[in-house]
N, C-alpha and C. Protein backbone atom coordinates (compact mmCIF):
# COMPACT_ATOMS: atom_id res chain seq x y z
N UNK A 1 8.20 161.32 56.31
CA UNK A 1 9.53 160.78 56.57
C UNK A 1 9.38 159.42 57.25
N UNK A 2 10.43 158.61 56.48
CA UNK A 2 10.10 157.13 57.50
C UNK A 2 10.64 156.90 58.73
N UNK A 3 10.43 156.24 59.52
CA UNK A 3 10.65 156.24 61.07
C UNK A 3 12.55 155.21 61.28
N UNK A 4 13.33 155.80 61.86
CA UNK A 4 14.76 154.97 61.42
C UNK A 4 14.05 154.06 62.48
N UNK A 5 14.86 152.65 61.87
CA UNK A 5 14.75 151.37 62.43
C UNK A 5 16.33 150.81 62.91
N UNK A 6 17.37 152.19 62.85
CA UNK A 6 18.69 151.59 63.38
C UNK A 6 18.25 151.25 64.67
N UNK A 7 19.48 150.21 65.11
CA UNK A 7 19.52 149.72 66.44
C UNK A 7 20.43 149.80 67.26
N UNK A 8 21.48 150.22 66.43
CA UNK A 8 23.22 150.35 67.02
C UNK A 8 23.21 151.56 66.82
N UNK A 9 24.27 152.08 67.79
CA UNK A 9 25.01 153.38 67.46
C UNK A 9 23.76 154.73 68.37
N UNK A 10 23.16 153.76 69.21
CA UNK A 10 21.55 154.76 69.66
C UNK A 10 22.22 155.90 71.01
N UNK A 11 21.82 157.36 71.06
CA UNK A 11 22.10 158.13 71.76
C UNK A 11 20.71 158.56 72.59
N UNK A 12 20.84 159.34 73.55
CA UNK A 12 19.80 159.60 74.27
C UNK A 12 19.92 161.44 73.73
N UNK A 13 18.60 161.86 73.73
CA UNK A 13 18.87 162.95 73.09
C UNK A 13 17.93 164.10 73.96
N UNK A 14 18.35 165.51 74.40
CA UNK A 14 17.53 166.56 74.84
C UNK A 14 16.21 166.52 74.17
N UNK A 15 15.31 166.79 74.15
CA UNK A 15 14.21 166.50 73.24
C UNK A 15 14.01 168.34 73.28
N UNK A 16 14.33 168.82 74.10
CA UNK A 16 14.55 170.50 74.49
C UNK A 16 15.61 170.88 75.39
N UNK A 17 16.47 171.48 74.65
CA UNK A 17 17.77 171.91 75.47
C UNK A 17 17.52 172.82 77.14
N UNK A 18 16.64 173.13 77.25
CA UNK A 18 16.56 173.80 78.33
C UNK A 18 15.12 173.31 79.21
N UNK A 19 15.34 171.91 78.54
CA UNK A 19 13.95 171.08 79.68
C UNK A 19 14.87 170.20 80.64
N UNK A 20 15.71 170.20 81.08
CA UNK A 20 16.17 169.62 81.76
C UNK A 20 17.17 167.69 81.70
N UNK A 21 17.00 167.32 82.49
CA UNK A 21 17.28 165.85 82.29
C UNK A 21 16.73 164.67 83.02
N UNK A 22 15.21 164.82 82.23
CA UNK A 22 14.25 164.39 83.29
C UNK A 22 14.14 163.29 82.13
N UNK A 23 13.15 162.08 82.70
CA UNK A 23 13.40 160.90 81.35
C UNK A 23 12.27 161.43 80.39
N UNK A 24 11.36 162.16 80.80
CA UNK A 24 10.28 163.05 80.25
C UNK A 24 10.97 163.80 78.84
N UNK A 25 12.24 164.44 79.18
CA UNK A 25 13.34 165.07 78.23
C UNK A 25 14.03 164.29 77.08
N UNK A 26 13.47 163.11 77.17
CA UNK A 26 14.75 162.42 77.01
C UNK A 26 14.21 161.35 75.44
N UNK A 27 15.02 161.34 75.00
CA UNK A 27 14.36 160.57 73.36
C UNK A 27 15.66 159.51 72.97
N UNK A 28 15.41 158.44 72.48
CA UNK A 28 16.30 157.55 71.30
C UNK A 28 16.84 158.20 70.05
N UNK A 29 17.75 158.30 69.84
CA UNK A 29 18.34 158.82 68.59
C UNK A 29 19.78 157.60 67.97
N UNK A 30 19.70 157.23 66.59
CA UNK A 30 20.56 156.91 66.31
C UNK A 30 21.65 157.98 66.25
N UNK A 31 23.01 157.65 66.18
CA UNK A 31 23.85 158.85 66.09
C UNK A 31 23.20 159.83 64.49
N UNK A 32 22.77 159.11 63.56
CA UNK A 32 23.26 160.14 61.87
C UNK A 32 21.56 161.25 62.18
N UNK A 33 20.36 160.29 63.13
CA UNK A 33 19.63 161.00 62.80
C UNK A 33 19.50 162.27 64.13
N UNK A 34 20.23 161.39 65.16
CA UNK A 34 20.41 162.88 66.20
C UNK A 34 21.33 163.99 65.73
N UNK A 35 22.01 163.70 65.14
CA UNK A 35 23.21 165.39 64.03
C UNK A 35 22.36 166.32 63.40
N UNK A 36 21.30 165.19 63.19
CA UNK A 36 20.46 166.36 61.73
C UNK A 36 19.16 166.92 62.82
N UNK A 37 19.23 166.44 64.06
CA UNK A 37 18.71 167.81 64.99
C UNK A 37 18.50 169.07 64.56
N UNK A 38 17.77 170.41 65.47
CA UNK A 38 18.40 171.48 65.16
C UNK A 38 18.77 171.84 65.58
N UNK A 39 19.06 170.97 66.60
CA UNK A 39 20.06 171.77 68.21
C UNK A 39 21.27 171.18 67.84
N UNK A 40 21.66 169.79 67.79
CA UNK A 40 22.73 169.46 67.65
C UNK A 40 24.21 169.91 67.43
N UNK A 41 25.27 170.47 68.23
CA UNK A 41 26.30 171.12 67.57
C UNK A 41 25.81 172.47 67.41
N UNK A 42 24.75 172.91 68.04
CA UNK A 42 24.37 174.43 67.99
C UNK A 42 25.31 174.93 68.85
N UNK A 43 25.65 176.43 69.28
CA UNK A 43 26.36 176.99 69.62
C UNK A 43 25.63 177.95 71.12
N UNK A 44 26.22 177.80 71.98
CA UNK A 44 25.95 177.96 73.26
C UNK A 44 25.82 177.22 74.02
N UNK A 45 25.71 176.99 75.30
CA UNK A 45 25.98 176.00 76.56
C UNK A 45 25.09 174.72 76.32
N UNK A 46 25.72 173.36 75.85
CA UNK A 46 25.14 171.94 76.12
C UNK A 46 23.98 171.78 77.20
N UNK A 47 23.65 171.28 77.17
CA UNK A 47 22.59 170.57 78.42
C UNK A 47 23.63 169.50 79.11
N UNK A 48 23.49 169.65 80.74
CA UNK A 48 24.39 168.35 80.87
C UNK A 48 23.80 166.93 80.69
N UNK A 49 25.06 166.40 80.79
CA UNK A 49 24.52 165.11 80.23
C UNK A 49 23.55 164.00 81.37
N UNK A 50 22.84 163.26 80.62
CA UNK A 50 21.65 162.39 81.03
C UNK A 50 22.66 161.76 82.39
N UNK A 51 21.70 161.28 83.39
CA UNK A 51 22.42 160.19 84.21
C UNK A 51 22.78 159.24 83.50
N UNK A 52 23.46 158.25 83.94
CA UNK A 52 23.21 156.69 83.58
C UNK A 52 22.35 156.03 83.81
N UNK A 53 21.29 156.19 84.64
CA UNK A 53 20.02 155.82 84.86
C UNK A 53 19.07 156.42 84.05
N UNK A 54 19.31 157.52 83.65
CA UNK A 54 17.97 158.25 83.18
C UNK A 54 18.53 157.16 81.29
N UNK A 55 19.92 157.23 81.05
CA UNK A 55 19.74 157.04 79.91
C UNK A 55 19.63 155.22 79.29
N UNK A 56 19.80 154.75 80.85
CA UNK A 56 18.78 153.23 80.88
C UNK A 56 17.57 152.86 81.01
N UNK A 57 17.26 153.94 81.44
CA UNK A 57 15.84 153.91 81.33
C UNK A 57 15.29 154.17 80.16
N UNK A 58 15.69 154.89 79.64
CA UNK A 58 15.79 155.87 78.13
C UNK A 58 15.33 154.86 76.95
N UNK A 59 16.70 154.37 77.33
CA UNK A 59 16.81 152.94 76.42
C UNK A 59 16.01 151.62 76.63
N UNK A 60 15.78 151.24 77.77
CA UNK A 60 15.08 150.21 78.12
C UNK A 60 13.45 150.50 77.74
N UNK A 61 13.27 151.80 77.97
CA UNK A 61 11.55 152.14 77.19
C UNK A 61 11.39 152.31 75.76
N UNK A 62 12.31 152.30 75.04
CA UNK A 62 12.32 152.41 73.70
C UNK A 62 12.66 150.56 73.26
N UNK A 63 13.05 149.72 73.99
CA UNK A 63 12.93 148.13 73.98
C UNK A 63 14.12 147.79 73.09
N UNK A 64 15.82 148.66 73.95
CA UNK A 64 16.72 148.44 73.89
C UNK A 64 17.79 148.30 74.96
């Protein structure tokens, strides 16, 4: 599979729903390719969401 090269539309994503919200947890996702997750929209309790720090950091290490 090829690696997406979107740049807009980028989410910070659980990388494991029940690892917490550590930046360790934490991945780049465009929105179309974070849906096709297999967690995504799964059914049972969300993870809460990233800080705003964790998900600038998130972003700033991925060199956005």
């Amino acid at each position: 599979m090829a690696r997406c090269t979107r740049t807009t539309n980028l989410e910070v994503h659980h990388k494991n729903r029940a690892g917490g919200n550590s930046l360790g947890n934490a991945q780049v996702l465009c929105h179309k390719c974070h849906s096709m997750t297999s967690s995504f929209g799964a059914t049972g309790a969300s993870p809460p969401d990233f800080s705003e720090t964790t998900k600038y950091l998130t972003l700033s290490n991925a060199g956005n």
